[in-house]
PDB file of N, CA and C in Angstrom:
ATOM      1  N   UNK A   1     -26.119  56.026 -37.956  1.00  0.00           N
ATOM      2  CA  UNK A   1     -24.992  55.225 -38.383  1.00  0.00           C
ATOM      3  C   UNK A   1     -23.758  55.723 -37.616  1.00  0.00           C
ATOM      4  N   UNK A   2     -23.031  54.319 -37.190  1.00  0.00           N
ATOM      5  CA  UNK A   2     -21.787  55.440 -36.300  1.00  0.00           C
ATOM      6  C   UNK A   2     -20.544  55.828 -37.267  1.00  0.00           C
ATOM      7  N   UNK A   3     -19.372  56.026 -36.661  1.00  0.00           N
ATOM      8  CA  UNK A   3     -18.281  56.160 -37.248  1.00  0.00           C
ATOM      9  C   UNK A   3     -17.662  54.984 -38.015  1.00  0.00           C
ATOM     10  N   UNK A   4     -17.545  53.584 -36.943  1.00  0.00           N
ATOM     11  CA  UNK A   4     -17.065  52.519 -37.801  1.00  0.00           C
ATOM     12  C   UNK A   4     -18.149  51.923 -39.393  1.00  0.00           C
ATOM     13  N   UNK A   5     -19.151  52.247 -39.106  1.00  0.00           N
ATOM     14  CA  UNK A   5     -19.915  51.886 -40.462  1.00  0.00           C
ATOM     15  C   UNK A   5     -20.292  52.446 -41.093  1.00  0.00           C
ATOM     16  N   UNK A   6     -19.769  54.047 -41.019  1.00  0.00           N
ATOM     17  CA  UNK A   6     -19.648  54.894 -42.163  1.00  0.00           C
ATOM     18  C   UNK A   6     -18.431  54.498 -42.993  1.00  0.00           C
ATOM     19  N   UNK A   7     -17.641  54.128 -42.067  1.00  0.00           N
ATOM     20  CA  UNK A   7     -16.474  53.737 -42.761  1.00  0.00           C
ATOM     21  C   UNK A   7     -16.072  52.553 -43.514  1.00  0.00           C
ATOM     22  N   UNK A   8     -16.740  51.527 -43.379  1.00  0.00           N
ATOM     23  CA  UNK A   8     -16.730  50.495 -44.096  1.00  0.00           C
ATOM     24  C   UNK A   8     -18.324  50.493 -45.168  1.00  0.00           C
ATOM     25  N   UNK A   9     -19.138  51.622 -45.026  1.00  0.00           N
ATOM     26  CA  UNK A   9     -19.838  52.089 -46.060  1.00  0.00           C
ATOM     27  C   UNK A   9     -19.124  52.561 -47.543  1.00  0.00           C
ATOM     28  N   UNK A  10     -18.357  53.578 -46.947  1.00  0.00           N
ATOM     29  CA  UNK A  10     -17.467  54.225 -47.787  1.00  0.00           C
ATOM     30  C   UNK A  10     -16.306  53.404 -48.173  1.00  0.00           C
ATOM     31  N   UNK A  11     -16.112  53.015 -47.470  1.00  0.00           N
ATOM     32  CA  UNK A  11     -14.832  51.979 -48.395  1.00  0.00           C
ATOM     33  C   UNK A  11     -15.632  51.007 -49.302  1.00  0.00           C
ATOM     34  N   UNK A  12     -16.581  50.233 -49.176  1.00  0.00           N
ATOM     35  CA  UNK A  12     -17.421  49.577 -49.660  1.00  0.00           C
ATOM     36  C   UNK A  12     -18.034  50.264 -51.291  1.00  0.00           C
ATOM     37  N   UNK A  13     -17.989  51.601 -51.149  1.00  0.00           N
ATOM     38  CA  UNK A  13     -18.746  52.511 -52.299  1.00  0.00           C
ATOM     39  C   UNK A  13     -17.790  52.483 -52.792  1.00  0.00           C
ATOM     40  N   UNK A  14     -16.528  53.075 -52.358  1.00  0.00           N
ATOM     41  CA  UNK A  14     -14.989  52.936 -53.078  1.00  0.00           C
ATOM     42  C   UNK A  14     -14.546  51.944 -54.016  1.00  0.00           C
ATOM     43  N   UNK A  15     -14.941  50.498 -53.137  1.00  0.00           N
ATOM     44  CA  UNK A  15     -14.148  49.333 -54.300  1.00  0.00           C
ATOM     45  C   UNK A  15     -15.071  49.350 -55.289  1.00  0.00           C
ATOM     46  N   UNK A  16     -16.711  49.736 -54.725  1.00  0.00           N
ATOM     47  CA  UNK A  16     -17.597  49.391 -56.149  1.00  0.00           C
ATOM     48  C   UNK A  16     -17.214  50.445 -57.092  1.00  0.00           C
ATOM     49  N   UNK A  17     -16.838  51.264 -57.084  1.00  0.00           N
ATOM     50  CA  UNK A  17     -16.716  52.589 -57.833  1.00  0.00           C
ATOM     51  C   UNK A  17     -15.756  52.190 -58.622  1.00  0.00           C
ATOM     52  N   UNK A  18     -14.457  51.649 -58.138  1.00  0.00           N
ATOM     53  CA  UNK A  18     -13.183  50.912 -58.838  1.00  0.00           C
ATOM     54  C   UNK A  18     -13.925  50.278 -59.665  1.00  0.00           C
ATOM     55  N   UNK A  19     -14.227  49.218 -59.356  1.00  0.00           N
ATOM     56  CA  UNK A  19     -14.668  47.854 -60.186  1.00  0.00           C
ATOM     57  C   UNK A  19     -15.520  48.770 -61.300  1.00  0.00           C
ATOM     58  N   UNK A  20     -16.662  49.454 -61.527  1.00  0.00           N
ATOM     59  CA  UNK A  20     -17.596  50.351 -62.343  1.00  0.00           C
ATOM     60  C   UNK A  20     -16.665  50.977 -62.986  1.00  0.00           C
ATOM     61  N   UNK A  21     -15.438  52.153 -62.312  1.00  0.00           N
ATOM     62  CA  UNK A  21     -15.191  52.804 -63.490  1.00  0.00           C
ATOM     63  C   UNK A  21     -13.651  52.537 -63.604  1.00  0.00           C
ATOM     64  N   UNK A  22     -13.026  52.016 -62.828  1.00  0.00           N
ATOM     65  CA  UNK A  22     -11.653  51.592 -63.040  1.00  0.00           C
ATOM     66  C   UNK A  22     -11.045  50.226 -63.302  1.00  0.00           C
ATOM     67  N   UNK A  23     -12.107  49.638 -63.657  1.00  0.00           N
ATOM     68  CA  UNK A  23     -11.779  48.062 -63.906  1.00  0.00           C
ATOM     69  C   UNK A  23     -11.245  47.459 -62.380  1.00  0.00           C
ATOM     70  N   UNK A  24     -11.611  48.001 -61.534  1.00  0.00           N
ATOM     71  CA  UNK A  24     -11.151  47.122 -60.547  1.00  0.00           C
ATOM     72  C   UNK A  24     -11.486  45.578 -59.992  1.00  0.00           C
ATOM     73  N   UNK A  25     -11.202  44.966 -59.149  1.00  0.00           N
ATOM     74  CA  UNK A  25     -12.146  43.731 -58.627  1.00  0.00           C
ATOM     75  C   UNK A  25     -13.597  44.029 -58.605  1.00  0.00           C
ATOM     76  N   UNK A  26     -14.701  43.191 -58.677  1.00  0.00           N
ATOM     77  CA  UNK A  26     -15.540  43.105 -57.888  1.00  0.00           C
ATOM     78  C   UNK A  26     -15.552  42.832 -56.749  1.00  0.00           C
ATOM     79  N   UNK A  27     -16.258  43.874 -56.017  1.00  0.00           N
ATOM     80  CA  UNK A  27     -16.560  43.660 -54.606  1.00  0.00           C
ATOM     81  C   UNK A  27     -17.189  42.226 -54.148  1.00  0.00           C
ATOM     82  N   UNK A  28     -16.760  41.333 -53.042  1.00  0.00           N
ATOM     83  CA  UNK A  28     -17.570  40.580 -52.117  1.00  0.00           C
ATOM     84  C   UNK A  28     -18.939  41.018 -52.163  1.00  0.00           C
ATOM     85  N   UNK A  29     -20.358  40.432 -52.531  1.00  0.00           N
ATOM     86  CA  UNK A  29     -21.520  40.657 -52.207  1.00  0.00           C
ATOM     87  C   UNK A  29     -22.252  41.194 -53.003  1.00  0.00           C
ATOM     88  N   UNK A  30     -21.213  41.299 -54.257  1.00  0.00           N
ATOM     89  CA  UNK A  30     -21.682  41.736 -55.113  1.00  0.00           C
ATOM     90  C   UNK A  30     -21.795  40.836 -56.592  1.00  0.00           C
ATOM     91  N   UNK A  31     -23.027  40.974 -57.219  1.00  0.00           N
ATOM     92  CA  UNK A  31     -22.958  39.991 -58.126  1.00  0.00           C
ATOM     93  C   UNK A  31     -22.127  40.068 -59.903  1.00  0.00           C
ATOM     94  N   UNK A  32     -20.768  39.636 -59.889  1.00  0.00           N
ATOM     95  CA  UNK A  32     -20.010  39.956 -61.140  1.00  0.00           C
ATOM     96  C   UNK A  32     -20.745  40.379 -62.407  1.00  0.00           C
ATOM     97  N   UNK A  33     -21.357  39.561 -62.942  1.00  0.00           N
ATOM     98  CA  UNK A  33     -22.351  39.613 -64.075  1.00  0.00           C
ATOM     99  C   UNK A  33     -23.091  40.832 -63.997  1.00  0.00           C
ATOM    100  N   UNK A  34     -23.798  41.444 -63.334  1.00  0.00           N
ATOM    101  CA  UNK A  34     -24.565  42.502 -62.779  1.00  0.00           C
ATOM    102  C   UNK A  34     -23.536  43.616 -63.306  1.00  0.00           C
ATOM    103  N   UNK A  35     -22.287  43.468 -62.606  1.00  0.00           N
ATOM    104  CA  UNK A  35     -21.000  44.420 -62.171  1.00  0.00           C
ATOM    105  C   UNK A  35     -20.663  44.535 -63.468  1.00  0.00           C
ATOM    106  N   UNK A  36     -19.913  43.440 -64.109  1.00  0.00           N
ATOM    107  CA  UNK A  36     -19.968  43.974 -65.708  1.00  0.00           C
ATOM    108  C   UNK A  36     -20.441  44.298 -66.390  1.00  0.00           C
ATOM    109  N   UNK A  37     -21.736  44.043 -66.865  1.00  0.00           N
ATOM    110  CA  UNK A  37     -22.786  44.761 -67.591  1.00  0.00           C
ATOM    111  C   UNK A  37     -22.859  46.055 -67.502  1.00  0.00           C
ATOM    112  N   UNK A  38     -22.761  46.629 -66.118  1.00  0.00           N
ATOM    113  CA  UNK A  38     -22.982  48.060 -65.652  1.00  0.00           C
ATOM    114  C   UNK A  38     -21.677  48.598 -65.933  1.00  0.00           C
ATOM    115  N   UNK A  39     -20.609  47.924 -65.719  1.00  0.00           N
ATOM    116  CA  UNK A  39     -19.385  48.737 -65.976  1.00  0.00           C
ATOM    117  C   UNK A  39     -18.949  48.981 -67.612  1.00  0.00           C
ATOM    118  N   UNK A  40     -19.972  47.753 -68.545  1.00  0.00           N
ATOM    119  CA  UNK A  40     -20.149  48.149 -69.899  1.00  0.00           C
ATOM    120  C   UNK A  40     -20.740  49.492 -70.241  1.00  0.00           C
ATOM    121  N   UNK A  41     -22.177  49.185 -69.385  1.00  0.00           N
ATOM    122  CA  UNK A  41     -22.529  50.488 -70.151  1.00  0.00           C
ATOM    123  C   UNK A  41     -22.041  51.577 -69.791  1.00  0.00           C
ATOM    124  N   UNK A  42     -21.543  52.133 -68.433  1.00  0.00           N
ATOM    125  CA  UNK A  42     -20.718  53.057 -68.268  1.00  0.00           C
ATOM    126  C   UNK A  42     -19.678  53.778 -69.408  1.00  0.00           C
ATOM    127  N   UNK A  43     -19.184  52.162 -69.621  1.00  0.00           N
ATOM    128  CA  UNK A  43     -17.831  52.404 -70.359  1.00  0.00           C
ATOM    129  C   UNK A  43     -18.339  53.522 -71.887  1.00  0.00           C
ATOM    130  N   UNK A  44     -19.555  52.384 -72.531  1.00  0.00           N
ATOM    131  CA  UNK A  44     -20.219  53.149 -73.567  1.00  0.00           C
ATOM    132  C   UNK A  44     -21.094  53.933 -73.625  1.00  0.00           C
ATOM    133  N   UNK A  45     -21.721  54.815 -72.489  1.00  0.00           N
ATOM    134  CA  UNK A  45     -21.816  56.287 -72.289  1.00  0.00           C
ATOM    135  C   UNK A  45     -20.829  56.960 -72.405  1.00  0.00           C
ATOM    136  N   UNK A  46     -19.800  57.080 -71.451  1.00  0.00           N
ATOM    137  CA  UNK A  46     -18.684  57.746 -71.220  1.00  0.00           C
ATOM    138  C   UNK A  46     -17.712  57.668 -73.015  1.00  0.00           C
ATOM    139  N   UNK A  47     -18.222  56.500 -73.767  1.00  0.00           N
ATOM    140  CA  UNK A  47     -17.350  56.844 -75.230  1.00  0.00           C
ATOM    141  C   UNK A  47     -18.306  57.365 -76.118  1.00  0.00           C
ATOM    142  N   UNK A  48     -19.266  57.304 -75.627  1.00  0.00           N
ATOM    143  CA  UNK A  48     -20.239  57.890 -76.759  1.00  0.00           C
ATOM    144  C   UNK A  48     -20.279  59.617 -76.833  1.00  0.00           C
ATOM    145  N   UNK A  49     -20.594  60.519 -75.134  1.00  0.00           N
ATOM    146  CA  UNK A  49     -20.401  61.735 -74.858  1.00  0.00           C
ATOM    147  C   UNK A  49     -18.867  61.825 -75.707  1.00  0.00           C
ATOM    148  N   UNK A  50     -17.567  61.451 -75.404  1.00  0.00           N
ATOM    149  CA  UNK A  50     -16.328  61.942 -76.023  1.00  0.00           C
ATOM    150  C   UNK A  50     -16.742  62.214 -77.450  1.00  0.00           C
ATOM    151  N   UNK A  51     -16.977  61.005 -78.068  1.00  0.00           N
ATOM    152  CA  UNK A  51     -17.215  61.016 -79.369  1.00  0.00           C
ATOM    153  C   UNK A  51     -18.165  62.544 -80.062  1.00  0.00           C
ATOM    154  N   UNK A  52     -19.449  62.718 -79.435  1.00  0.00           N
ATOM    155  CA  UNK A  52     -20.172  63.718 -79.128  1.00  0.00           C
ATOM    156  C   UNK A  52     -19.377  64.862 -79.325  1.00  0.00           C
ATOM    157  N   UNK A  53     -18.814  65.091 -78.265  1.00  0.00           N
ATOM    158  CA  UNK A  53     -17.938  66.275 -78.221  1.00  0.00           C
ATOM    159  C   UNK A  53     -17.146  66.589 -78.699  1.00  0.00           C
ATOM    160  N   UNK A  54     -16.185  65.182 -79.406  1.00  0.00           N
ATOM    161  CA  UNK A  54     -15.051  65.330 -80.291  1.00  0.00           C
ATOM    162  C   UNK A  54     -15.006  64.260 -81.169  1.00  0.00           C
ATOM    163  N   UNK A  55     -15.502  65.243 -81.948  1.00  0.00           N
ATOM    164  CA  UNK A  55     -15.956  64.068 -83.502  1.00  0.00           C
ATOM    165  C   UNK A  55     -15.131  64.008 -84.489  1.00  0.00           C
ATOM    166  N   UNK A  56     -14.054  64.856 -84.296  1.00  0.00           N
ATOM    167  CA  UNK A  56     -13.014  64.860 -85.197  1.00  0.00           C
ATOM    168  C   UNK A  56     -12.053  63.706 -84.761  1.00  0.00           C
ATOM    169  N   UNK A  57     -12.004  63.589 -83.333  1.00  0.00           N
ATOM    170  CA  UNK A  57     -11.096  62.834 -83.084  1.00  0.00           C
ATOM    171  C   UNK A  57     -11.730  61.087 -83.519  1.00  0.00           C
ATOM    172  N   UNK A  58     -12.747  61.126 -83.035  1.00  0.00           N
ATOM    173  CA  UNK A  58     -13.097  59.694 -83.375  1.00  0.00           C
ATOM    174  C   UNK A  58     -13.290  59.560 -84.499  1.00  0.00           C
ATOM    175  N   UNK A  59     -13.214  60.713 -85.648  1.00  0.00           N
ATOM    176  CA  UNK A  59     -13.483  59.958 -87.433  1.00  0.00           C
ATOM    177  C   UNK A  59     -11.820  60.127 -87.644  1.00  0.00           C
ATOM    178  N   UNK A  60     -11.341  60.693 -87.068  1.00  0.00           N
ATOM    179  CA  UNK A  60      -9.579  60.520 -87.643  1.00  0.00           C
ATOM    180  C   UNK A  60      -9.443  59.184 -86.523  1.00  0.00           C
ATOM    181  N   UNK A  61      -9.744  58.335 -85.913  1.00  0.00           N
ATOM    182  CA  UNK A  61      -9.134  57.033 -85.774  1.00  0.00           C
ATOM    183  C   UNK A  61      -9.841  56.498 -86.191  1.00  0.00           C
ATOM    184  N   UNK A  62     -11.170  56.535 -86.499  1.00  0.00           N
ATOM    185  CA  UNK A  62     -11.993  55.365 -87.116  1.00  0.00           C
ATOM    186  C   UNK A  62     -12.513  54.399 -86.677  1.00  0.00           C
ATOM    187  N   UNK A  63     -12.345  52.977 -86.775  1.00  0.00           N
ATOM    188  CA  UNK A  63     -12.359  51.849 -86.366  1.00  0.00           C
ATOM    189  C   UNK A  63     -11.295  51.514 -84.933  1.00  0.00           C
ATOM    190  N   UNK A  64     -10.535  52.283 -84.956  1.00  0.00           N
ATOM    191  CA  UNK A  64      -9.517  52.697 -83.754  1.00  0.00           C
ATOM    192  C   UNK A  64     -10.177  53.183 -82.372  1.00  0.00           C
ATOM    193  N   UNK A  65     -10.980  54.114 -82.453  1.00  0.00           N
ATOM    194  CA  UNK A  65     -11.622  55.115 -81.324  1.00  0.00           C
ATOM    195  C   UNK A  65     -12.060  53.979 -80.697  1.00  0.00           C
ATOM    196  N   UNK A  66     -12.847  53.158 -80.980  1.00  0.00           N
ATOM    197  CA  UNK A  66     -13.265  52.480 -79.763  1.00  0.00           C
ATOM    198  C   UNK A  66     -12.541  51.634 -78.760  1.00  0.00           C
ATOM    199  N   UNK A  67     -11.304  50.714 -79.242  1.00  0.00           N
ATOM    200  CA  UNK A  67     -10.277  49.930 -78.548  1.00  0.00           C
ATOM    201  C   UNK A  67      -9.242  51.157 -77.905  1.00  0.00           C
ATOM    202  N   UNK A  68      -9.186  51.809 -78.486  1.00  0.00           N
ATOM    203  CA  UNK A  68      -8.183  52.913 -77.842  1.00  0.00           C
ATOM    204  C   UNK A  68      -8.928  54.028 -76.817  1.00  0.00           C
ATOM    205  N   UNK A  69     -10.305  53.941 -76.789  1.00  0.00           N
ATOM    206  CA  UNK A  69     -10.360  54.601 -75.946  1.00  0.00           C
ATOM    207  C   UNK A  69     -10.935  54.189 -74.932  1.00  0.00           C
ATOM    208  N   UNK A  70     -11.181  52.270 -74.856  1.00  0.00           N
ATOM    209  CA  UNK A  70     -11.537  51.868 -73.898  1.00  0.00           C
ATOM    210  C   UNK A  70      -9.911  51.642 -72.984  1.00  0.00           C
ATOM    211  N   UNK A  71      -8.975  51.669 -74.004  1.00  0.00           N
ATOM    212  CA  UNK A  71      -7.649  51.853 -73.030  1.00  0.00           C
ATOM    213  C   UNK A  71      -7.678  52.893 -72.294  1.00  0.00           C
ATOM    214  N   UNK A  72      -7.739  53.742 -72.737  1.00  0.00           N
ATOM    215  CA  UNK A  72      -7.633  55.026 -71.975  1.00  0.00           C
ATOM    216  C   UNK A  72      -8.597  55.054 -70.881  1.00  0.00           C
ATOM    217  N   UNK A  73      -9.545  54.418 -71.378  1.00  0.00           N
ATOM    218  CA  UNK A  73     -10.564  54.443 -69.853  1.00  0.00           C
ATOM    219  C   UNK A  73      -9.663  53.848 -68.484  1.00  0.00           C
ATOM    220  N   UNK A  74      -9.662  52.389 -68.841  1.00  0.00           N
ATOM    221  CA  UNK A  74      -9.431  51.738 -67.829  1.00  0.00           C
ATOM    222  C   UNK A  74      -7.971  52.465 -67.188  1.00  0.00           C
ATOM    223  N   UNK A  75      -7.188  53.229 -67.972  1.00  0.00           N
ATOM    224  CA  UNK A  75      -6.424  53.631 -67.375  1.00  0.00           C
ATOM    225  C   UNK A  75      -6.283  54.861 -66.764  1.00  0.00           C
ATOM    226  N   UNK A  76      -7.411  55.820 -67.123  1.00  0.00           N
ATOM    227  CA  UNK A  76      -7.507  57.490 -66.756  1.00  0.00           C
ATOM    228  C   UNK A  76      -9.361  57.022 -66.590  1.00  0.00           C
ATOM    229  N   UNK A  77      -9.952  56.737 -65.090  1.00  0.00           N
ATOM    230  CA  UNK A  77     -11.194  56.650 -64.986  1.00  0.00           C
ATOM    231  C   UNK A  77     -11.420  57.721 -65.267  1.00  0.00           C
ATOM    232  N   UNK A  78     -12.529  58.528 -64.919  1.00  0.00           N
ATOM    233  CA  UNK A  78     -13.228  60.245 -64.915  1.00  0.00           C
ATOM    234  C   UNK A  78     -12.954  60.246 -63.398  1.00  0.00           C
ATOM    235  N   UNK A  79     -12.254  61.846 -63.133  1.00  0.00           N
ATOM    236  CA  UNK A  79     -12.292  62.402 -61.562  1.00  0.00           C
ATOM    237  C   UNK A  79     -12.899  62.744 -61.395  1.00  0.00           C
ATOM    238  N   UNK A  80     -12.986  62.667 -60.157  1.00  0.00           N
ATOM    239  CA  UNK A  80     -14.573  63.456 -59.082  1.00  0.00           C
ATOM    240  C   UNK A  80     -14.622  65.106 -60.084  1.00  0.00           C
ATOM    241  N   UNK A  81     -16.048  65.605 -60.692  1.00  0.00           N
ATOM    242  CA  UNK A  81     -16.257  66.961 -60.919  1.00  0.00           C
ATOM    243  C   UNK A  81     -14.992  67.676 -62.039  1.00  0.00           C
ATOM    244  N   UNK A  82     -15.170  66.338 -63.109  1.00  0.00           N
ATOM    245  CA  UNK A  82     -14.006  66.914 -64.079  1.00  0.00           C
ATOM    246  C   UNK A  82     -15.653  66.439 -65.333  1.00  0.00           C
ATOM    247  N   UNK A  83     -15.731  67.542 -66.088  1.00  0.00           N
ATOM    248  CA  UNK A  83     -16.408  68.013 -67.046  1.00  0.00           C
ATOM    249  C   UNK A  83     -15.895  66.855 -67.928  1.00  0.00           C
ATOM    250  N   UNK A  84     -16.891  67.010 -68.782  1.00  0.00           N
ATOM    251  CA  UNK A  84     -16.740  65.513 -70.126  1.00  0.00           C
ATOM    252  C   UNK A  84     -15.916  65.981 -71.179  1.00  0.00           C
ATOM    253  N   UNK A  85     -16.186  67.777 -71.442  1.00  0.00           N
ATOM    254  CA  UNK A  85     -14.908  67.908 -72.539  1.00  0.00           C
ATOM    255  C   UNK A  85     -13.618  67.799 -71.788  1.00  0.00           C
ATOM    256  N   UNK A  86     -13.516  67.810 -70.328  1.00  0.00           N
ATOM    257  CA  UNK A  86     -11.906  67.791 -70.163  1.00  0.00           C
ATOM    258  C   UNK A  86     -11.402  66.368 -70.404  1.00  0.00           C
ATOM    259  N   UNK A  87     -12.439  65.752 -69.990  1.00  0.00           N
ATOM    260  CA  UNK A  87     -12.469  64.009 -70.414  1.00  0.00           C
ATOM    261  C   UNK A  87     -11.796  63.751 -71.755  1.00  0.00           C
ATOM    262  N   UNK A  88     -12.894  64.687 -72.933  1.00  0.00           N
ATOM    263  CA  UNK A  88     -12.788  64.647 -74.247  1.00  0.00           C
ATOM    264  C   UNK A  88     -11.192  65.036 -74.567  1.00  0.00           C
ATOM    265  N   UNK A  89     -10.933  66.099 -74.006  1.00  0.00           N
ATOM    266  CA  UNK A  89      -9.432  66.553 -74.693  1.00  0.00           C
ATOM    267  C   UNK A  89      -8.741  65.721 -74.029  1.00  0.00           C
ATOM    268  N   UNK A  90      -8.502  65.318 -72.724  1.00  0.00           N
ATOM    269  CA  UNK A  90      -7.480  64.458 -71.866  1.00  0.00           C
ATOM    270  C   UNK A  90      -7.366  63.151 -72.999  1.00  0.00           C
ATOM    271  N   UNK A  91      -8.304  62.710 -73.595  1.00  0.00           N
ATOM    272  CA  UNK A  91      -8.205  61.915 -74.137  1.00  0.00           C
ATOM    273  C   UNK A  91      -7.798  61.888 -75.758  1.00  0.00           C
ATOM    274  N   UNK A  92      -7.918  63.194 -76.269  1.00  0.00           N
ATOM    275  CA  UNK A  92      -7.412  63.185 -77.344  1.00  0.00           C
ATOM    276  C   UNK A  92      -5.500  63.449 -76.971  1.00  0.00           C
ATOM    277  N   UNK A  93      -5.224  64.047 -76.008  1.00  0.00           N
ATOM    278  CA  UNK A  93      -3.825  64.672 -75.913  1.00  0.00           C
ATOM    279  C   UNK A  93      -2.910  62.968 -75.822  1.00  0.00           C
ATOM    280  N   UNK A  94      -4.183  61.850 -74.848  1.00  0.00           N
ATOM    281  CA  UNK A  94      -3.226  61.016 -74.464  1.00  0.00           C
ATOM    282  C   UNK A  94      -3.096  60.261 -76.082  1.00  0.00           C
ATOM    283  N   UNK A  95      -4.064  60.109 -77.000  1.00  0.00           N
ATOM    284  CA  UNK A  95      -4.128  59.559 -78.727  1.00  0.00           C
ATOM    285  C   UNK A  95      -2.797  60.049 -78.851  1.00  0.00           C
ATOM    286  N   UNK A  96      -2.556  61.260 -79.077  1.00  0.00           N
ATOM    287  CA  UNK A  96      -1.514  62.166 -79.436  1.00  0.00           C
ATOM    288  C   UNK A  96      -0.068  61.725 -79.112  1.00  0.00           C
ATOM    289  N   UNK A  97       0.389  61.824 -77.631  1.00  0.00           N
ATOM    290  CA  UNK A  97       1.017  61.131 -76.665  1.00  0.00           C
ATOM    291  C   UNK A  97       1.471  59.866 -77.696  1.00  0.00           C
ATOM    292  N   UNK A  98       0.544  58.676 -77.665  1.00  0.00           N
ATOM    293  CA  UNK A  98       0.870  57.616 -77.612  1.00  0.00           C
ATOM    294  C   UNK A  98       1.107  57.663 -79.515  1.00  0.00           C
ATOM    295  N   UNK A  99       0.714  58.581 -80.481  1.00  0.00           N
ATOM    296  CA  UNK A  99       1.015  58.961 -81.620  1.00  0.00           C
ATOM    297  C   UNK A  99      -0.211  58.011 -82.411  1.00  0.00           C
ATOM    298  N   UNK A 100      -1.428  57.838 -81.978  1.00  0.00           N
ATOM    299  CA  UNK A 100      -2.430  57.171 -82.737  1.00  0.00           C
ATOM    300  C   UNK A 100      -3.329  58.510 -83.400  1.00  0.00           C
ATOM    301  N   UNK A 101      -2.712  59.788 -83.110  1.00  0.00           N
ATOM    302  CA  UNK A 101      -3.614  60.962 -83.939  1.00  0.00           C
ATOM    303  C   UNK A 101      -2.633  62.016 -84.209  1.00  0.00           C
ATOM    304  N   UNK A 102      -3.248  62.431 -84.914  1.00  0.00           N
ATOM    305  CA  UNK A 102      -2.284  63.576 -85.110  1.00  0.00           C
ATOM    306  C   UNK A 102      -2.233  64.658 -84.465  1.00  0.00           C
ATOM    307  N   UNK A 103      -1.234  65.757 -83.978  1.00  0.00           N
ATOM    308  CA  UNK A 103      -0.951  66.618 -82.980  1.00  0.00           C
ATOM    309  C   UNK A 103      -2.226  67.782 -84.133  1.00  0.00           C
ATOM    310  N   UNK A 104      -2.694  68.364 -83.107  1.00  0.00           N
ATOM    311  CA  UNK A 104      -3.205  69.698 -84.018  1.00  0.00           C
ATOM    312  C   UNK A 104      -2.390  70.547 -84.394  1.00  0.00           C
ATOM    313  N   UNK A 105      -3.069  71.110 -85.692  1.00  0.00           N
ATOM    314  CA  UNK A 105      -2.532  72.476 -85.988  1.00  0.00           C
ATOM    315  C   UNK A 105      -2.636  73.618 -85.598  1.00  0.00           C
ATOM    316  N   UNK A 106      -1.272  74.029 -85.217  1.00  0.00           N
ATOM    317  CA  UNK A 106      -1.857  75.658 -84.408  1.00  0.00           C
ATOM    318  C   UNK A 106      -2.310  76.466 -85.653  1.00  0.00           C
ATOM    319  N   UNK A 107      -3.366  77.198 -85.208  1.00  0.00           N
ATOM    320  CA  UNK A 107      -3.443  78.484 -85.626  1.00  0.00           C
ATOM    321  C   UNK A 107      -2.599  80.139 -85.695  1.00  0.00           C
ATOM    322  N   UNK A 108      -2.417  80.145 -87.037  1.00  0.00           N
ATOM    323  CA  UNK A 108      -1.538  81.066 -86.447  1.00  0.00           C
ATOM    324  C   UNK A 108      -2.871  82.133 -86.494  1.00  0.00           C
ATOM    325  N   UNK A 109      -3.032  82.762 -85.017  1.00  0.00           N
ATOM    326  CA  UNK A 109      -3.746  84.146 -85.092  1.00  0.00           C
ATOM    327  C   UNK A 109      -3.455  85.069 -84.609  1.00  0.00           C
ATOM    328  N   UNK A 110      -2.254  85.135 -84.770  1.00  0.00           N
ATOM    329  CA  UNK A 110      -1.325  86.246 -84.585  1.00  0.00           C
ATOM    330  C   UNK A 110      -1.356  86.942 -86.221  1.00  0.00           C
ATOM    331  N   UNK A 111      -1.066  85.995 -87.606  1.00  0.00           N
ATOM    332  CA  UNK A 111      -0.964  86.742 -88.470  1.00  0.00           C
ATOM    333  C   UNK A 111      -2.131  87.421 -89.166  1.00  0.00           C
ATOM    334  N   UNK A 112      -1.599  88.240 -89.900  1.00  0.00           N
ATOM    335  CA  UNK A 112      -2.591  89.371 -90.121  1.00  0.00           C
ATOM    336  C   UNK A 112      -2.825  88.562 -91.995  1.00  0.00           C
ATOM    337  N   UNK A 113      -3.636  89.338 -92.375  1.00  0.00           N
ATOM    338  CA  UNK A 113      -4.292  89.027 -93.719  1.00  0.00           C
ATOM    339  C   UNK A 113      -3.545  89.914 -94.597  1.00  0.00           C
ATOM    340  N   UNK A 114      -2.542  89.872 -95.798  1.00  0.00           N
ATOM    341  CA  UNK A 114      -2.261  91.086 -96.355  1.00  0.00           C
ATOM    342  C   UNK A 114      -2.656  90.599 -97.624  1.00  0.00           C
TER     343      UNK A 114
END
């Protein structure tokens, strides 16, 4: 493969990657229906692991976790080699942020027991 069609390989993997995990267009040549379906289930892997990992957060929104955290998807995809709990907390901090959860409680463990 030479240089020019590595490069329009890779750009090609790029828009599909958008469209899959960033809501982007579908690519030319590619079949929409196909494209959404797959970018569904993506979507509901990727909320199911959060949930998994942070189960507090999804029973304190409830009926909420799922519309709110398909926002958060489309707007914070997953980065290249970022772990699912950083996923998990990025996504509870942005709940927080936007005031749909409540901030945690620190611990105080500094104090002592008397």
């Amino acid at each position: 493969m030479t240089g020019p069609q590595r490069e329009r390989l890779a750009a090609a993997q790029a828009e599909l990657l958008r469209a899959l995990l960033a809501d982007g267009d579908v690519p030319e040549g590619f079949d929409a229906d196909r494209v959404r379906v797959e970018r569904r289930a993506l979507l509901n892997k990727r909320r199911g692991i959060v949930a998994a990992i942070r189960p507090d957060v999804a029973a304190e929104l409830g009926e909420r976790f799922r519309p709110l955290f398909e926002a958060y998807a489309r707007a914070h995809p997953r980065e290249v080699g970022t772990r699912f709990r950083d996923d998990a907390a990025r996504f509870a901090g942005w709940a927080v942020e936007r005031g749909e959860l409540e901030a945690p409680k620190k611990k105080r463990w500094w104090r002592r027991a008397t």
